[in-house]
PDB file of N, CA and C in Angstrom:
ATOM      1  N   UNK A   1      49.953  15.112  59.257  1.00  0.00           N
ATOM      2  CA  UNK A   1      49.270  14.312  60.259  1.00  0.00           C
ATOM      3  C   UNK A   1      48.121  13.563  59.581  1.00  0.00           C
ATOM      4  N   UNK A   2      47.662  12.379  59.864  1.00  0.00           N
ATOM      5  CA  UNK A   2      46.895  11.879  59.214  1.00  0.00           C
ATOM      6  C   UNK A   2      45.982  11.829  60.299  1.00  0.00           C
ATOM      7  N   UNK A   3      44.901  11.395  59.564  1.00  0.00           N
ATOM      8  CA  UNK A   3      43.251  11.743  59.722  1.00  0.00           C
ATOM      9  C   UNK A   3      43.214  10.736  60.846  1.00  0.00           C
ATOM     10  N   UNK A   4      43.844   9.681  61.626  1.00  0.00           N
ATOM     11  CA  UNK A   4      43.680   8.911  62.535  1.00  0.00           C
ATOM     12  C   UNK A   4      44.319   9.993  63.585  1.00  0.00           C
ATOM     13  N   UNK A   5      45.276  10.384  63.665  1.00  0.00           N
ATOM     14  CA  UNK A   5      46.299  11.142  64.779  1.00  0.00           C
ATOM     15  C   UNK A   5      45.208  12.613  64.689  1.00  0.00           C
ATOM     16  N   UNK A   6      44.515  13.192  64.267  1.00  0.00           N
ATOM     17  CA  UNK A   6      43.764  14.546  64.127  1.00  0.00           C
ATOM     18  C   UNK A   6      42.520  14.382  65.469  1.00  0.00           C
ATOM     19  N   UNK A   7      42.275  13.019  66.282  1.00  0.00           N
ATOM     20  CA  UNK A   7      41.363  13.083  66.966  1.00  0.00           C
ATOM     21  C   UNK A   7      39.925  12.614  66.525  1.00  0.00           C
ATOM     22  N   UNK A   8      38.827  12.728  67.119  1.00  0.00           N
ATOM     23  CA  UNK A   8      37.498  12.234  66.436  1.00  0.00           C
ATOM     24  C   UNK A   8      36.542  12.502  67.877  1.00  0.00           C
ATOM     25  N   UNK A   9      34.941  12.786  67.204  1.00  0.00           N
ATOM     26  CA  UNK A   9      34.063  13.275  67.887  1.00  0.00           C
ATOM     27  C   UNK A   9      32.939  11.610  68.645  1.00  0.00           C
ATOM     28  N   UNK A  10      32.846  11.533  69.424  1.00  0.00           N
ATOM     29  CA  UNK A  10      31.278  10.847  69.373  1.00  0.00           C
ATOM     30  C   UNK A  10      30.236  12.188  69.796  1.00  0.00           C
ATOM     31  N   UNK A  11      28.919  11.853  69.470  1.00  0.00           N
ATOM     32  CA  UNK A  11      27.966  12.633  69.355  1.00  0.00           C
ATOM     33  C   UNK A  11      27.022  12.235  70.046  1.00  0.00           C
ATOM     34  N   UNK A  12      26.014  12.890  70.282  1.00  0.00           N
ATOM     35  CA  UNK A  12      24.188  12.587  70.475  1.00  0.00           C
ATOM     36  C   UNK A  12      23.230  13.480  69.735  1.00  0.00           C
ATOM     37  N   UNK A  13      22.432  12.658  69.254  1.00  0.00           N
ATOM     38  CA  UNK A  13      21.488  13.697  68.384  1.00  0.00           C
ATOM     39  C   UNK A  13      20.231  13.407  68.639  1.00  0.00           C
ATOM     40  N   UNK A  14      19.031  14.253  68.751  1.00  0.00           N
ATOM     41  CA  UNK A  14      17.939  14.127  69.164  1.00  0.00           C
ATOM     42  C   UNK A  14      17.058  14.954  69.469  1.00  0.00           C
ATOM     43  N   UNK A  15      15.909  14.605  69.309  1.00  0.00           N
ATOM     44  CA  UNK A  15      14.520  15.510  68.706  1.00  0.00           C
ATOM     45  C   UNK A  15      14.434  16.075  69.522  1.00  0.00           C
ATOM     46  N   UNK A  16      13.771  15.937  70.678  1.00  0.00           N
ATOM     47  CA  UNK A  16      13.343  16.184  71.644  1.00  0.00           C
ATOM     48  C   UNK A  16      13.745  15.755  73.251  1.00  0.00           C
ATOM     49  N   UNK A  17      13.630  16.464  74.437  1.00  0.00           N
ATOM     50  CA  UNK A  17      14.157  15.461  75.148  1.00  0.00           C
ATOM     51  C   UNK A  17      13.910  14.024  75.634  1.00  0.00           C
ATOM     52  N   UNK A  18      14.275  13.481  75.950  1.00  0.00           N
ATOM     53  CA  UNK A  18      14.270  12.167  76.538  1.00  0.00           C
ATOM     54  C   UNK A  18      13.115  11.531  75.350  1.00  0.00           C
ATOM     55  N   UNK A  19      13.117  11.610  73.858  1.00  0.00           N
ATOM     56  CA  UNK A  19      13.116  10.823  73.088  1.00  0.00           C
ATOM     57  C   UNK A  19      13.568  10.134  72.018  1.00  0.00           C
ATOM     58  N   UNK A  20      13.121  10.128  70.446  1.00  0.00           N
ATOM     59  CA  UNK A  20      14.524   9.286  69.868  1.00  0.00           C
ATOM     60  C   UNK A  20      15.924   9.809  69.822  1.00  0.00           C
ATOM     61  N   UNK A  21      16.816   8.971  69.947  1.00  0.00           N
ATOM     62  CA  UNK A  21      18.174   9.713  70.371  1.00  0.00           C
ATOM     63  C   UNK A  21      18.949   8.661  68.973  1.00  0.00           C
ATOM     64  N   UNK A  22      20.023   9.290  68.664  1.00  0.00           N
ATOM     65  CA  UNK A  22      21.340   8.661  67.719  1.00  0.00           C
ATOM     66  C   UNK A  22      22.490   8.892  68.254  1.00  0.00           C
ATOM     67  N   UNK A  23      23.101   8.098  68.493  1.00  0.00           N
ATOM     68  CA  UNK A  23      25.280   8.442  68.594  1.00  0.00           C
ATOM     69  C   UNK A  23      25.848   7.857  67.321  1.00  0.00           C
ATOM     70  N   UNK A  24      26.890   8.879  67.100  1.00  0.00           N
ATOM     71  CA  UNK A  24      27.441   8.744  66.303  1.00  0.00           C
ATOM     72  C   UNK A  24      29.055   9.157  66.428  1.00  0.00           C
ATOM     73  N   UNK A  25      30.232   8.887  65.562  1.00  0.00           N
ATOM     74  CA  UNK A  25      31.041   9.791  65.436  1.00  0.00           C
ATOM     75  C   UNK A  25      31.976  10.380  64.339  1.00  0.00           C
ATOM     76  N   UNK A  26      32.803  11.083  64.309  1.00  0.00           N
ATOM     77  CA  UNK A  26      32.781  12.030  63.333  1.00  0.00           C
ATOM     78  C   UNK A  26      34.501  12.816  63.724  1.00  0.00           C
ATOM     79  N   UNK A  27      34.977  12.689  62.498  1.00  0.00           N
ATOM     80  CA  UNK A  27      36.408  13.669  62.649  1.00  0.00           C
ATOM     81  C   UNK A  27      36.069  15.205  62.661  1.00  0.00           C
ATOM     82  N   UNK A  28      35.236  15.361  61.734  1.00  0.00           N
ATOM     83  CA  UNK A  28      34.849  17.113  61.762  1.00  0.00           C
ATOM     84  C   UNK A  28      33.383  17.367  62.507  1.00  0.00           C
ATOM     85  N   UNK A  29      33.195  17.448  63.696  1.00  0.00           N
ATOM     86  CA  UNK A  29      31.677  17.238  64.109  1.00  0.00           C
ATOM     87  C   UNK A  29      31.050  18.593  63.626  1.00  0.00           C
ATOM     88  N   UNK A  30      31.074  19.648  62.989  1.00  0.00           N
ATOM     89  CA  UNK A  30      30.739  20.888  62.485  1.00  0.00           C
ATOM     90  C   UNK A  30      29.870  20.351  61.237  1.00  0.00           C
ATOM     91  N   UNK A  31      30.498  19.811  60.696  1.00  0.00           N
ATOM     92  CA  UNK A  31      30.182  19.428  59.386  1.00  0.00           C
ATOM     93  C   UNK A  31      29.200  18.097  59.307  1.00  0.00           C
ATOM     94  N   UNK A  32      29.609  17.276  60.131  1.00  0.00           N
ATOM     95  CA  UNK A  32      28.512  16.406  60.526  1.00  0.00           C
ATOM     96  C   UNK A  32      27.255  16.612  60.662  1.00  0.00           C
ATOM     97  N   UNK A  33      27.295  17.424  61.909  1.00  0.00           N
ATOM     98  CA  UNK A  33      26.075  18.036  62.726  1.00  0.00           C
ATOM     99  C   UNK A  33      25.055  18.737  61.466  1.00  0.00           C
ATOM    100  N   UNK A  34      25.902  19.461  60.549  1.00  0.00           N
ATOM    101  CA  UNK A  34      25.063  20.724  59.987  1.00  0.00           C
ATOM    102  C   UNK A  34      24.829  19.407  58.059  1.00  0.00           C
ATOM    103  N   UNK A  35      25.311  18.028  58.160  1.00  0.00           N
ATOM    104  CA  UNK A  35      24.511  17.236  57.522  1.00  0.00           C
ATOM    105  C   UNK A  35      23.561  16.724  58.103  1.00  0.00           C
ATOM    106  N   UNK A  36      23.718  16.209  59.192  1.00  0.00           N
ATOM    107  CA  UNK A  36      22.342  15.930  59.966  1.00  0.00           C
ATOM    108  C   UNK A  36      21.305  17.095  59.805  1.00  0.00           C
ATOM    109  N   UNK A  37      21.527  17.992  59.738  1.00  0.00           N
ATOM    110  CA  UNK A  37      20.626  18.946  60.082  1.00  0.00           C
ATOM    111  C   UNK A  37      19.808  19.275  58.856  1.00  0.00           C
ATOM    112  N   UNK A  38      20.703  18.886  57.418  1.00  0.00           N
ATOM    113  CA  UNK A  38      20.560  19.118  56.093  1.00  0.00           C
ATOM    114  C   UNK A  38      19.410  17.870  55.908  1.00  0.00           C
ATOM    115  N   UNK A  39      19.866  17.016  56.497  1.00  0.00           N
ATOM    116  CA  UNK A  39      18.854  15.154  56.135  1.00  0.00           C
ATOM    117  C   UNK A  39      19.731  14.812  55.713  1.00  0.00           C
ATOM    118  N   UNK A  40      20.719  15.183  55.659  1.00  0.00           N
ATOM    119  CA  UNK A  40      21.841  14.434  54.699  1.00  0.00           C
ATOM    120  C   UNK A  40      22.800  13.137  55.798  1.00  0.00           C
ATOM    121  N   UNK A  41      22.873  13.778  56.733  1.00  0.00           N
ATOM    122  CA  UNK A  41      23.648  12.943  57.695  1.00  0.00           C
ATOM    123  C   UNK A  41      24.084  11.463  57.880  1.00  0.00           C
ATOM    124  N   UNK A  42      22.607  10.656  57.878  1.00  0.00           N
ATOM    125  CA  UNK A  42      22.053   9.440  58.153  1.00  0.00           C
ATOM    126  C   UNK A  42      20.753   9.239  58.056  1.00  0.00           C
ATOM    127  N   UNK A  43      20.268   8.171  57.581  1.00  0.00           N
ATOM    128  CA  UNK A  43      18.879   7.688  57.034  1.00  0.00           C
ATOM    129  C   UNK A  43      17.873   8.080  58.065  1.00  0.00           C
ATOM    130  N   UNK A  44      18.913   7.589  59.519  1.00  0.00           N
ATOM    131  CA  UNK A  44      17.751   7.356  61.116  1.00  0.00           C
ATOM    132  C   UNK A  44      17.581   8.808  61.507  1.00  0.00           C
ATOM    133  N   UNK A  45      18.747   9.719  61.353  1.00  0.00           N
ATOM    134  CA  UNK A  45      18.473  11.208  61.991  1.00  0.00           C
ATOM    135  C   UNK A  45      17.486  11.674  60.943  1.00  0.00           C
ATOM    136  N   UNK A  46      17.415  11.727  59.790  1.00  0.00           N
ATOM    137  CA  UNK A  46      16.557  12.303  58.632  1.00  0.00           C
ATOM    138  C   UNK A  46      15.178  11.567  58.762  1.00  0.00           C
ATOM    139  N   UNK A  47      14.851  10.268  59.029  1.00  0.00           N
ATOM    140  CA  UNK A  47      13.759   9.950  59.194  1.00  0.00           C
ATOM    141  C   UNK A  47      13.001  10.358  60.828  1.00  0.00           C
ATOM    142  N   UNK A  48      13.616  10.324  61.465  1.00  0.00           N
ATOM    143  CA  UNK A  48      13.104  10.744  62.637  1.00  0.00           C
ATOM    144  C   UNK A  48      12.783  12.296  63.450  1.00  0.00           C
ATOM    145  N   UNK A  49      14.131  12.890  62.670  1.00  0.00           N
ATOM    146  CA  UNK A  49      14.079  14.678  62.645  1.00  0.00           C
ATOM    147  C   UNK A  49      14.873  14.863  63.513  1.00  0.00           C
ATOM    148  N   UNK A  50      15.849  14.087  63.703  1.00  0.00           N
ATOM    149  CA  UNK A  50      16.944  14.379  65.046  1.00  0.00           C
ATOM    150  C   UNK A  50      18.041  15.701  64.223  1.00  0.00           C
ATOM    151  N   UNK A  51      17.726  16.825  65.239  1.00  0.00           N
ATOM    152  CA  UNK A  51      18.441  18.007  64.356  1.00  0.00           C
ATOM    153  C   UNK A  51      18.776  18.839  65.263  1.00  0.00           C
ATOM    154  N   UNK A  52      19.229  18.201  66.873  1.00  0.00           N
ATOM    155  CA  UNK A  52      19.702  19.026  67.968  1.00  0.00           C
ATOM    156  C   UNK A  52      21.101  17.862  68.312  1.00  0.00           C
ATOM    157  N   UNK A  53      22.290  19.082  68.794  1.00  0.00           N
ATOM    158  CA  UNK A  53      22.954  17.874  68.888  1.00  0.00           C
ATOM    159  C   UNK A  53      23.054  17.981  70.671  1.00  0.00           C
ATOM    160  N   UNK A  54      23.080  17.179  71.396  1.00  0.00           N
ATOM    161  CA  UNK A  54      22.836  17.313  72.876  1.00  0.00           C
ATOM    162  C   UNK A  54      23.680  16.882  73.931  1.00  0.00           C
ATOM    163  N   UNK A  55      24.859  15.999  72.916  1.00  0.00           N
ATOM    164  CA  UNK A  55      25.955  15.500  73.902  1.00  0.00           C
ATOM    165  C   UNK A  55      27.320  15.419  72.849  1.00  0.00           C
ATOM    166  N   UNK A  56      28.578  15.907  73.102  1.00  0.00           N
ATOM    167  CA  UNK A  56      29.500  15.363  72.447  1.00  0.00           C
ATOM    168  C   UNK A  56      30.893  15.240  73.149  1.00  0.00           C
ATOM    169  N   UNK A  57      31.691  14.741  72.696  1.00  0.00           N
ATOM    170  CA  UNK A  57      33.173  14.212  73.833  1.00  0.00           C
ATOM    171  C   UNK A  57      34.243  14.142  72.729  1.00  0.00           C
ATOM    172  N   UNK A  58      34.805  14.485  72.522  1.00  0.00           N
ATOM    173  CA  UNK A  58      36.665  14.895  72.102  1.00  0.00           C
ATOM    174  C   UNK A  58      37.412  13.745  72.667  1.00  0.00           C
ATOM    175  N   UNK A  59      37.906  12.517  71.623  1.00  0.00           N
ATOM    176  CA  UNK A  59      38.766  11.595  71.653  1.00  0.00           C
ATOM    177  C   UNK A  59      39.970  12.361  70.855  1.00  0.00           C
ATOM    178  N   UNK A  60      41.818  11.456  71.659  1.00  0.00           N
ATOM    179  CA  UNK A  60      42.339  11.740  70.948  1.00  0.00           C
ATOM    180  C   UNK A  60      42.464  11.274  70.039  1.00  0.00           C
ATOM    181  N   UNK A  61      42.035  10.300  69.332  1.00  0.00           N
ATOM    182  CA  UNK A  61      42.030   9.509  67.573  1.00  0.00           C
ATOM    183  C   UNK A  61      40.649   9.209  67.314  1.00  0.00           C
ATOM    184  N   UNK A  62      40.797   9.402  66.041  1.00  0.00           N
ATOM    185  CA  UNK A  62      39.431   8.425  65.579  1.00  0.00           C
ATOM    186  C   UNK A  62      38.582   7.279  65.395  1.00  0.00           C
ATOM    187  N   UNK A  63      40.023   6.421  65.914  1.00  0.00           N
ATOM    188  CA  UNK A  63      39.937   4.936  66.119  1.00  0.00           C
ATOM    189  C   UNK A  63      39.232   4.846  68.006  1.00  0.00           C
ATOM    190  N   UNK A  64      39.463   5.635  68.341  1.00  0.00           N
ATOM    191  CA  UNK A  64      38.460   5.671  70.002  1.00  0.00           C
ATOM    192  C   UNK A  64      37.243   6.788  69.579  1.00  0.00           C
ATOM    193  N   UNK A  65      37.246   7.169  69.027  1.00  0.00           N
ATOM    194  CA  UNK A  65      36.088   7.920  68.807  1.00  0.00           C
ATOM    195  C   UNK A  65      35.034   6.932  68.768  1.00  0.00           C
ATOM    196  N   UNK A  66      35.296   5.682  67.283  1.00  0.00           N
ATOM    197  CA  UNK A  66      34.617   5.004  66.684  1.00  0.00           C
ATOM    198  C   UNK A  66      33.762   3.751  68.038  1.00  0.00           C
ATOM    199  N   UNK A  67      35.443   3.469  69.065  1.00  0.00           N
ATOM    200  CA  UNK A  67      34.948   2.638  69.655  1.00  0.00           C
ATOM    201  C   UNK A  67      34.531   2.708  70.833  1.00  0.00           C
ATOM    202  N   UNK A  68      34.431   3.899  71.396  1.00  0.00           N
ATOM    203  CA  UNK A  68      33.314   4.815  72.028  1.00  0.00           C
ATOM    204  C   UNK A  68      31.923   4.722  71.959  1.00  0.00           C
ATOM    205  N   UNK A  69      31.810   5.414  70.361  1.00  0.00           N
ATOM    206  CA  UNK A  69      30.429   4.790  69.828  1.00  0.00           C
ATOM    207  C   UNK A  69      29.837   3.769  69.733  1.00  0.00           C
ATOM    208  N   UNK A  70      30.657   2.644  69.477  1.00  0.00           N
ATOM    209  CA  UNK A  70      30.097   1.333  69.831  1.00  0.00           C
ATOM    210  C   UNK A  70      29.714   0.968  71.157  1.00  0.00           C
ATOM    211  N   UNK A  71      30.591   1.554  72.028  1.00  0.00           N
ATOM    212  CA  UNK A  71      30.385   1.080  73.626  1.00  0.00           C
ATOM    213  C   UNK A  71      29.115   1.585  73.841  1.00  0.00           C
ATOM    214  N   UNK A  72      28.826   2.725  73.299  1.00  0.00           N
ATOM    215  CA  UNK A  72      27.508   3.901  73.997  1.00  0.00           C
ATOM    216  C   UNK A  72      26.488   3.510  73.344  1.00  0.00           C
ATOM    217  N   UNK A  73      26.539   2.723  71.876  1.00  0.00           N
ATOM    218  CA  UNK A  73      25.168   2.266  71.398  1.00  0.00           C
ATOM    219  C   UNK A  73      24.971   1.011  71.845  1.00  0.00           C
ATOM    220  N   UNK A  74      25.294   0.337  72.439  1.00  0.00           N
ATOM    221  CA  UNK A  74      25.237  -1.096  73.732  1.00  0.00           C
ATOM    222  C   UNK A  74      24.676  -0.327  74.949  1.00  0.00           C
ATOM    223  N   UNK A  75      24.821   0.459  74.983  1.00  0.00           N
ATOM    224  CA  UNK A  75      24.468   1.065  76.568  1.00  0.00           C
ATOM    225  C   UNK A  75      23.127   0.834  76.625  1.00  0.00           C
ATOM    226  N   UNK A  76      22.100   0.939  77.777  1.00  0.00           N
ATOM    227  CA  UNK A  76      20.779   0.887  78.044  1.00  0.00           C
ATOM    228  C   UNK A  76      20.450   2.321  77.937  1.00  0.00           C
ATOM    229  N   UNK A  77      18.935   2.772  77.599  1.00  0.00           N
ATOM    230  CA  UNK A  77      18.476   3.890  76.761  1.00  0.00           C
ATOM    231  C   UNK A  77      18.402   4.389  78.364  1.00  0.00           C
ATOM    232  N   UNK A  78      18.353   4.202  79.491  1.00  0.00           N
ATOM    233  CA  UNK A  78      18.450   5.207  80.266  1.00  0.00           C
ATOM    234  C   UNK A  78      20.201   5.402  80.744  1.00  0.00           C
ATOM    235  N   UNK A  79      21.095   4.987  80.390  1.00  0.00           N
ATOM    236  CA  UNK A  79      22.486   4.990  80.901  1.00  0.00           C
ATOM    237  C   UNK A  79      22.405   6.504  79.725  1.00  0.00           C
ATOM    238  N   UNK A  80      21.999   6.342  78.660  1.00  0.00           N
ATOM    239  CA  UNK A  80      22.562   7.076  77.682  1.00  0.00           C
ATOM    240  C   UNK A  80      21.758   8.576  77.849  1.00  0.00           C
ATOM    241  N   UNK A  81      21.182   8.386  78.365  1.00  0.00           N
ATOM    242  CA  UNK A  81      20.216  10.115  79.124  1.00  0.00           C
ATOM    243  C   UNK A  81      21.105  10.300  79.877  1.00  0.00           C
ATOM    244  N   UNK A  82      21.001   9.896  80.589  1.00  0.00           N
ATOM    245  CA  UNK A  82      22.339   9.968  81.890  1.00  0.00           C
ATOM    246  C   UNK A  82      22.947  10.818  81.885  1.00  0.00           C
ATOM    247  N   UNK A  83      24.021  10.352  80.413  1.00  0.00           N
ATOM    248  CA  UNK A  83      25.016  10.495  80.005  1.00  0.00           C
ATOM    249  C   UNK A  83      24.645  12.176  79.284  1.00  0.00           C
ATOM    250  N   UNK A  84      23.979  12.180  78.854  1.00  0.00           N
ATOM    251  CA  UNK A  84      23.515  13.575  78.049  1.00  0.00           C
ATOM    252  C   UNK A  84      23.061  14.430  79.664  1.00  0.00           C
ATOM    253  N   UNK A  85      22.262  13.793  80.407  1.00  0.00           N
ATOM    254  CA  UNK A  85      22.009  14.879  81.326  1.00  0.00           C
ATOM    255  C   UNK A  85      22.945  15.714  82.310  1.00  0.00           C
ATOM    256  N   UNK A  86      23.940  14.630  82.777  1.00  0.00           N
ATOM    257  CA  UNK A  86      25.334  15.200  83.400  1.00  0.00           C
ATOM    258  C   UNK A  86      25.748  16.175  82.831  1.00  0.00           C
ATOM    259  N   UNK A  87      25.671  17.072  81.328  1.00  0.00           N
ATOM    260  CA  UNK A  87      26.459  17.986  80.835  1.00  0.00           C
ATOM    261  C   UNK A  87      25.561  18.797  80.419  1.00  0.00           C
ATOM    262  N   UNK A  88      24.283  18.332  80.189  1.00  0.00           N
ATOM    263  CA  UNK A  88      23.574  18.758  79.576  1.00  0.00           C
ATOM    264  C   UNK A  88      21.954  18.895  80.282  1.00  0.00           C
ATOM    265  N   UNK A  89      21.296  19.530  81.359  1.00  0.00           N
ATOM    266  CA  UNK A  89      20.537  18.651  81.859  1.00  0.00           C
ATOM    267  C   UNK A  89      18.818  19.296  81.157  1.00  0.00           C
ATOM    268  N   UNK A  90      19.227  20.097  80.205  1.00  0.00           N
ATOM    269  CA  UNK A  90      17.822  20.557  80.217  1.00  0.00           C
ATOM    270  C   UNK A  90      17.902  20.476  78.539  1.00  0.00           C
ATOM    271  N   UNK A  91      18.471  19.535  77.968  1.00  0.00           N
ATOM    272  CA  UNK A  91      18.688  19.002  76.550  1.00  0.00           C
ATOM    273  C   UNK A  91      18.663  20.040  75.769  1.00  0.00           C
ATOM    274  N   UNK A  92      19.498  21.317  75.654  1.00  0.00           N
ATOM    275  CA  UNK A  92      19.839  22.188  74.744  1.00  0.00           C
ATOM    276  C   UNK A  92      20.116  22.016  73.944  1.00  0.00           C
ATOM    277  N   UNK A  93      20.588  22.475  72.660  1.00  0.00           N
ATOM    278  CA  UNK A  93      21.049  22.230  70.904  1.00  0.00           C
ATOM    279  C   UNK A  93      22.589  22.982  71.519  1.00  0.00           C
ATOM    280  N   UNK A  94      23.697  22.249  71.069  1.00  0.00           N
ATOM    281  CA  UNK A  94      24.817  22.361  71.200  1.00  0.00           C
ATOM    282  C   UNK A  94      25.060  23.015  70.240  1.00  0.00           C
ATOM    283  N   UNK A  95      24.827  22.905  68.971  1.00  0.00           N
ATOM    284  CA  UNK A  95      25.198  23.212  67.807  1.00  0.00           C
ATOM    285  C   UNK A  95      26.210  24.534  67.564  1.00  0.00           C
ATOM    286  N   UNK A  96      25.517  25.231  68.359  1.00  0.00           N
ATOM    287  CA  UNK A  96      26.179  26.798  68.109  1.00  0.00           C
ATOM    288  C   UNK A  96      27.591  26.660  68.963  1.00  0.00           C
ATOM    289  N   UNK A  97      27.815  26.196  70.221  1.00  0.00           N
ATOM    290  CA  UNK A  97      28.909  25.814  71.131  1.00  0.00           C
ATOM    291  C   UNK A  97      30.013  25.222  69.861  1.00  0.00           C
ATOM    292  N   UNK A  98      29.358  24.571  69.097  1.00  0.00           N
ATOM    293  CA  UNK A  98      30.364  23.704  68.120  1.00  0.00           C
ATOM    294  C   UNK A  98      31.130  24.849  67.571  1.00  0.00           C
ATOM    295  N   UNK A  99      30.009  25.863  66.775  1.00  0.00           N
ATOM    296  CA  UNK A  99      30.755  26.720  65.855  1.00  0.00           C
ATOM    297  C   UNK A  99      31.746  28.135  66.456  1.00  0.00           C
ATOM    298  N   UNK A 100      31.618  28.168  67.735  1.00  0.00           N
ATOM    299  CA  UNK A 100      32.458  29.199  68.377  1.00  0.00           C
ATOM    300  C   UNK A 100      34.160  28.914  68.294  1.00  0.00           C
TER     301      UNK A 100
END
């Protein structure tokens, strides 16, 4: 199976609640998450300290994963709370949910 047919993650990452936030996405979100967490991730999560992950969604390819992410970083910064609060409403660290 190739790495397009395996599915893909979008994400949310972020400091604190209802402040700087990142989406992103990712075929292995385990491994992602725990580079973000390293500084290794991305320039913006490492400069800012985004090291909770607070929203994520299971596409079946990676090619909608990607264009997911694009749709959600167009979104307005309160659509995208929203979006984290519906599942999430008291902005917990997912992280551990990932690794079960």
């Amino acid at each position: 199976m190739d790495r397009e047919q395996q599915g893909g993650w979008v994400y949310i990452m972020a400091d604190r609640y209802r402040w700087t936030i990142y989406v992103g996405s990712t075929a292995d979100l385990a491994f992602r998450i725990t580079q973000h967490r390293d500084g290794q991730g991305s320039k913006f999560c490492a400069e800012y300290g985004l090291t909770r992950l607070v929203w994520m969604e299971l596409l079946p390819t990676m090619q909608e994963a990607m264009d997911q992410e694009k749709r959600i970083k167009r979104w307005r910064r309160e659509w995208k709370f929203a979006l984290v609060e519906k599942g999430n409403p008291d902005w917990r660290d997912l992280f551990d949910d990932v690794l079960k």
